[in-house]
Protein backbone atom coordinates (compact mmCIF):
# COMPACT_ATOMS: atom_id res chain seq x y z
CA UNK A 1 0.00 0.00 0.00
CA UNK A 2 1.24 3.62 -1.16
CA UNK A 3 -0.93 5.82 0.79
CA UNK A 4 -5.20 4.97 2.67
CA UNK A 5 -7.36 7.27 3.90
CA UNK A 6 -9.98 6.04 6.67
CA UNK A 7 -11.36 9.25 6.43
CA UNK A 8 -12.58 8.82 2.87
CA UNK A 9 -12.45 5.14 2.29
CA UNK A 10 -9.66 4.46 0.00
CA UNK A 11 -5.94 4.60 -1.15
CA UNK A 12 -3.50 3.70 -3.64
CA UNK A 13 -1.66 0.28 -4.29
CA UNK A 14 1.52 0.32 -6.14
CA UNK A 15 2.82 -2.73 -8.61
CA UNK A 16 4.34 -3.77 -11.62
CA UNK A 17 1.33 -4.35 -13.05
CA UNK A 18 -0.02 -0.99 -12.64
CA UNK A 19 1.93 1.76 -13.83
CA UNK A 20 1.20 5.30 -11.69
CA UNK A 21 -0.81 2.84 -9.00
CA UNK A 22 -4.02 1.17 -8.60
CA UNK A 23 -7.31 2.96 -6.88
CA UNK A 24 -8.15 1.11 -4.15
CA UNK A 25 -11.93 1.33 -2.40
CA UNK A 26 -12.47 0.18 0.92
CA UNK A 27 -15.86 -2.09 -0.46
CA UNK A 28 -13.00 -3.83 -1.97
CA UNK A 29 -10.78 -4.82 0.68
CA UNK A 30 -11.57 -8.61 2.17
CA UNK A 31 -13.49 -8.85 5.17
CA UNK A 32 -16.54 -7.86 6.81
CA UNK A 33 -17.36 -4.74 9.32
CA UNK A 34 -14.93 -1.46 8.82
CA UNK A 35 -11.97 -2.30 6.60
CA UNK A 36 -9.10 -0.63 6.42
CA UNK A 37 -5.42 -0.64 4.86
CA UNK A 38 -2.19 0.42 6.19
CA UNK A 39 0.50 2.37 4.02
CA UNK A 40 3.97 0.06 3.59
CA UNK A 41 1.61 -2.98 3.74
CA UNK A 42 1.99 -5.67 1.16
CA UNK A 43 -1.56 -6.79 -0.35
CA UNK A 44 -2.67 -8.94 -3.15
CA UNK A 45 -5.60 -7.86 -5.31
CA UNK A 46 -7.23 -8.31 -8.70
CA UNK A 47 -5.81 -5.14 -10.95
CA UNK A 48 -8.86 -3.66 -13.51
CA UNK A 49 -7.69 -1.16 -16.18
CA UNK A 50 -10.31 1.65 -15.86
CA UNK A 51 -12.00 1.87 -19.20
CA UNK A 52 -14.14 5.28 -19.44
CA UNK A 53 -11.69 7.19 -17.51
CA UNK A 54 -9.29 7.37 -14.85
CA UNK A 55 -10.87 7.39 -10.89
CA UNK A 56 -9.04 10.50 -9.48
CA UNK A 57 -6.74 10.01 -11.84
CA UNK A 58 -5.91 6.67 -11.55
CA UNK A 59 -5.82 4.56 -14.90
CA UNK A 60 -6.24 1.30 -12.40
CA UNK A 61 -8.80 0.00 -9.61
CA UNK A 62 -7.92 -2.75 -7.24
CA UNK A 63 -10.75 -5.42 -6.83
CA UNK A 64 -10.26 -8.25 -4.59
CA UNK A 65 -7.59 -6.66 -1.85
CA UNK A 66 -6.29 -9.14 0.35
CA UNK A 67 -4.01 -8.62 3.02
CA UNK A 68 -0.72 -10.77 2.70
CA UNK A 69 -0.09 -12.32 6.13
């Protein structure tokens, strides 16, 4: 994880696989209740090039966000 906001409910993965980083939403992240992500921690998720668009300004959205343990 780059950078999460629990404030607003997301944050930015980076990877090989997604130049300039991957939108990440927190309806996305495994798990049930609140769900949150920590900056510098390593995740696993299901990378979606954005097709109409960027999501502020990502060309990338993270489905599937798991937590590596």
């Amino acid at each position: 994880m780059r950078t999460w906001s629990d404030e607003e409910g997301w944050g930015v993965i980076d990877s090989e696989a997604t130049p300039g980083g991957a939108w990440a939403h927190f309806s996305n992240v495994a798990g049930s209740g609140f769900r949150s992500l920590t900056p510098g921690l390593q995740v696993t998720f299901e990378p979606v090039t954005m097709v109409d668009g960027t999501q502020d300004g990502y060309h990338y959205r993270a489905l599937d966000v798991r937590r590596v343990e």
